[in-house]
N, C-alpha and C. Protein backbone atom coordinates (compact mmCIF):
# COMPACT_ATOMS: atom_id res chain seq x y z
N UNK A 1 2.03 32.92 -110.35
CA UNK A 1 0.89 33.23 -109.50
C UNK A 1 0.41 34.64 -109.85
N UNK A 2 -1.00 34.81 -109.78
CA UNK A 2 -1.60 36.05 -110.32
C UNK A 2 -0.93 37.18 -109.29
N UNK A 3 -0.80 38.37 -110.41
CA UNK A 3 -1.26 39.88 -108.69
C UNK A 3 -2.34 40.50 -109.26
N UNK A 4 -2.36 41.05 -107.68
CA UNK A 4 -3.55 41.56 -107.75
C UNK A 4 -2.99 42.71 -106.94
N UNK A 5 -3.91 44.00 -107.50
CA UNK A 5 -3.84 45.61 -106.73
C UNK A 5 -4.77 45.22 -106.01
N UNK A 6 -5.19 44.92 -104.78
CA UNK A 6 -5.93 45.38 -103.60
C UNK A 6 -6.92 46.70 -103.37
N UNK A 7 -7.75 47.10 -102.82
CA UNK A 7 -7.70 48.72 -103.16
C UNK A 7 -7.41 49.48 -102.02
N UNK A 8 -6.39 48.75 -101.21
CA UNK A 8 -5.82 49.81 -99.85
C UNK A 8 -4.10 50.14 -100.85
N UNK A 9 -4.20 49.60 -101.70
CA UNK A 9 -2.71 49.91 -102.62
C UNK A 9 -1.74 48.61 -102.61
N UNK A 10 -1.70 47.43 -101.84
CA UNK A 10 -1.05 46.83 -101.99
C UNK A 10 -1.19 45.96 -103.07
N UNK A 11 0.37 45.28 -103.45
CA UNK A 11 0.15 43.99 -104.63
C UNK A 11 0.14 42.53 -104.02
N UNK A 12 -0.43 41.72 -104.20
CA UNK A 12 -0.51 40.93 -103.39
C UNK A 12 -0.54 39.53 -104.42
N UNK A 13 0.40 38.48 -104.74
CA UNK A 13 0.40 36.98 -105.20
C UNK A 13 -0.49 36.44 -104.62
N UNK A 14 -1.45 35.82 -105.11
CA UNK A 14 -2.50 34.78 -104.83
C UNK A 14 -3.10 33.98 -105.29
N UNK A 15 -3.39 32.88 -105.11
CA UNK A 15 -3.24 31.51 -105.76
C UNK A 15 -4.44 31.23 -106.55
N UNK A 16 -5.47 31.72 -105.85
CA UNK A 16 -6.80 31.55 -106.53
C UNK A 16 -7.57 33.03 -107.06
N UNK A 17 -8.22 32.46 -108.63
CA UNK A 17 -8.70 33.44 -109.23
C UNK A 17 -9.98 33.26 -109.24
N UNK A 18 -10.60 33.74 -108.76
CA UNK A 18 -12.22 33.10 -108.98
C UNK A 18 -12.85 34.02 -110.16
N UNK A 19 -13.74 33.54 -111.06
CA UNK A 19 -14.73 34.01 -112.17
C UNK A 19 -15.33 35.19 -112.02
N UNK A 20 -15.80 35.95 -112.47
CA UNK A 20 -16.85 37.46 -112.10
C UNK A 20 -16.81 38.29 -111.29
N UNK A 21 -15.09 38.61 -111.51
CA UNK A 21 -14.77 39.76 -110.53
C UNK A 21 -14.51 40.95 -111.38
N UNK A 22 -15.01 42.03 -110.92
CA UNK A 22 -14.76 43.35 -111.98
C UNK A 22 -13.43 43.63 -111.21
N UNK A 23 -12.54 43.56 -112.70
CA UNK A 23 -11.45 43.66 -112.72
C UNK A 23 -11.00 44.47 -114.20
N UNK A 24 -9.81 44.96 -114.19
CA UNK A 24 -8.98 45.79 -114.98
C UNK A 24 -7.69 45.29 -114.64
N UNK A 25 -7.05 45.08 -116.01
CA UNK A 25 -5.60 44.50 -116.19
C UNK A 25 -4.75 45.14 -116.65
N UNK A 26 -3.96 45.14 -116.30
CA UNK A 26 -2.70 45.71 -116.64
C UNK A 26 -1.09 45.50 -116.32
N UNK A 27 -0.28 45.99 -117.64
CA UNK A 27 0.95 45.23 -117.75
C UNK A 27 2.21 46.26 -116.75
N UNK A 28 2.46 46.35 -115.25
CA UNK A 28 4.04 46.98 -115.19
C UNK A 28 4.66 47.02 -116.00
N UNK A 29 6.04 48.08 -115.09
CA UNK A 29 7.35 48.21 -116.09
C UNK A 29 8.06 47.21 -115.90
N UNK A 30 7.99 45.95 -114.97
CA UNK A 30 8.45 44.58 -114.83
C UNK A 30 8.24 43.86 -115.86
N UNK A 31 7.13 43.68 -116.98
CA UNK A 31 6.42 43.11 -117.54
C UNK A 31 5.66 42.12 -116.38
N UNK A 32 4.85 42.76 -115.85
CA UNK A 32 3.81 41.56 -114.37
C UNK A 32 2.81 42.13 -115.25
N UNK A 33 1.97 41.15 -115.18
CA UNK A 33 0.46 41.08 -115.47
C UNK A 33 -0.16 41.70 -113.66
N UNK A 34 -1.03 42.68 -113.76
CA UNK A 34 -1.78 43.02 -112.67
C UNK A 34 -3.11 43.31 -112.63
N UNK A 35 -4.01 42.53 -112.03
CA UNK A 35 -5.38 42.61 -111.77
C UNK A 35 -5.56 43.81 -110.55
N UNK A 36 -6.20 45.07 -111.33
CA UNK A 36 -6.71 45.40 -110.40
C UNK A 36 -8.43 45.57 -110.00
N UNK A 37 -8.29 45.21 -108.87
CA UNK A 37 -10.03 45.25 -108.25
C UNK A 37 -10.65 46.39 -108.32
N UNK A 38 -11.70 46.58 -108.78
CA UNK A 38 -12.60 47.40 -109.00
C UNK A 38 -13.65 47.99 -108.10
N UNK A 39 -14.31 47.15 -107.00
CA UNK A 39 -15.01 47.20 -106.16
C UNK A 39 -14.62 46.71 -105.17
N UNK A 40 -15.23 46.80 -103.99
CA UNK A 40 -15.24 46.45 -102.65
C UNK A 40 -16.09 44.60 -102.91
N UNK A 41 -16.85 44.38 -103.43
CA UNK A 41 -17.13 42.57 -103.37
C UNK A 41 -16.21 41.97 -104.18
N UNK A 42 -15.77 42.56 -105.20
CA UNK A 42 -14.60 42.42 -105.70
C UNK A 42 -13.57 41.47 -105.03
N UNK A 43 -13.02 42.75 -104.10
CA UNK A 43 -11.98 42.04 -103.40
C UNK A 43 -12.30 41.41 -102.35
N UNK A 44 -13.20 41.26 -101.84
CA UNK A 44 -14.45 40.34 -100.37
C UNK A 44 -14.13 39.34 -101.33
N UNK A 45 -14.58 38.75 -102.41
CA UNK A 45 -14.90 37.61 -103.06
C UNK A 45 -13.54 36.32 -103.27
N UNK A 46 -12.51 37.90 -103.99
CA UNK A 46 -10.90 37.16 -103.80
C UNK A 46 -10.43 36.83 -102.76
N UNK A 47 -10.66 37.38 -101.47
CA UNK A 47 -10.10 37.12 -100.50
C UNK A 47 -10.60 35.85 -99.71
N UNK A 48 -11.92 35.89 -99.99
CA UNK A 48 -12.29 34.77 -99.03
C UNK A 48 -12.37 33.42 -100.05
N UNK A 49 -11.67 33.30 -101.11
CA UNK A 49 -11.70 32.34 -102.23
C UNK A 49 -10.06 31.38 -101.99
N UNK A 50 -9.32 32.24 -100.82
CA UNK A 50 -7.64 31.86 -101.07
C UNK A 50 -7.73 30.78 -99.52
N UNK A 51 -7.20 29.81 -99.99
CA UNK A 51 -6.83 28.78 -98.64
C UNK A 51 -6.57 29.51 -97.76
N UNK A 52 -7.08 29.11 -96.96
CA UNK A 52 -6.49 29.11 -95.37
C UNK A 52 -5.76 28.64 -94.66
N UNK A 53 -4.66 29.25 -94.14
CA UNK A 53 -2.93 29.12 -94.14
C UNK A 53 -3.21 28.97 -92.71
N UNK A 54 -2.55 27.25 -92.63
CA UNK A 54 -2.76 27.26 -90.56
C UNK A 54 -1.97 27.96 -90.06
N UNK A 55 -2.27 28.51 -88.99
CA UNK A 55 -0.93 29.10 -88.21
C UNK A 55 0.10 27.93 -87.68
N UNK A 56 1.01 28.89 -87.36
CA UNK A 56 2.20 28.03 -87.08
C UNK A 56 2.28 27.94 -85.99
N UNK A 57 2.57 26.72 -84.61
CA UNK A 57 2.21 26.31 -83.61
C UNK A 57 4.18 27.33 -83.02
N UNK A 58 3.46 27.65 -81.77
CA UNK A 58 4.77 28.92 -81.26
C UNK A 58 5.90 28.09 -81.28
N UNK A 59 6.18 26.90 -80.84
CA UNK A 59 7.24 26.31 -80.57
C UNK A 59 8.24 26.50 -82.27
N UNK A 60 7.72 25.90 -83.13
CA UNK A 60 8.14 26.10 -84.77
C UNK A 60 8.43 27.55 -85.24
N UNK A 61 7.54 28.36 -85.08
CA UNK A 61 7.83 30.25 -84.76
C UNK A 61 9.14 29.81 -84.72
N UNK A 62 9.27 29.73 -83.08
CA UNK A 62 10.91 29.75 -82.23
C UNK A 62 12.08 29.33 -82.41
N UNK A 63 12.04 27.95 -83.08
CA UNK A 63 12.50 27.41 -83.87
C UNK A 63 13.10 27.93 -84.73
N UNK A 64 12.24 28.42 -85.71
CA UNK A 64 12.59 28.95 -87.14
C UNK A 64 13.24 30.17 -86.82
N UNK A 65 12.90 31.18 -85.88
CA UNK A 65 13.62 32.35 -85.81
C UNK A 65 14.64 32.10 -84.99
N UNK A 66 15.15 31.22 -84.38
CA UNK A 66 16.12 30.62 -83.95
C UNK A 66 17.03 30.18 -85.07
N UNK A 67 16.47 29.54 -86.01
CA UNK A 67 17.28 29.22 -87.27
C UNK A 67 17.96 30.08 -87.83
N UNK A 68 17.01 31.53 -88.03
CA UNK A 68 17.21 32.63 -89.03
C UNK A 68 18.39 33.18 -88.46
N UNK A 69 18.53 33.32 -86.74
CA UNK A 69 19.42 34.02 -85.90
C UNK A 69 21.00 33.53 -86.09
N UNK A 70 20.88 32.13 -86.49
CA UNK A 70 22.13 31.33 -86.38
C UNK A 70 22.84 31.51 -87.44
């Protein structure tokens, strides 16, 4: 999955790359490939290009952090 530099500083995996984003690449000392964004539509464009992750209904939350606890 791609990263991407953000321009508040974070790296962020994300699934979708969309076409005609001014971008600059570059390799870490990990060897990671990293896209970083260039502009502000830039990253408007990536962001609103990535699925939309349903939330998780509270009971499943509770559940799960119930799981994690055990």
């Amino acid at each position: 999955m791609p990263c991407f530099l953000l321009r508040d500083g974070s790296i962020r995996e994300l699934s979708v790359h969309p076409d005609g984003l001014e971008l600059f690449v570059y390799t870490d000392l990990n060897q990671r490939t990293v896209h970083v964004l260039l502009s502000p539509s830039s990253q408007v464009t990536l962001l609103r290009a990535q699925p939309r992750q349903r939330p998780i209904p509270l009971r499943q939350r509770q559940r799960l952090t119930n799981a994690k606890a055990a």
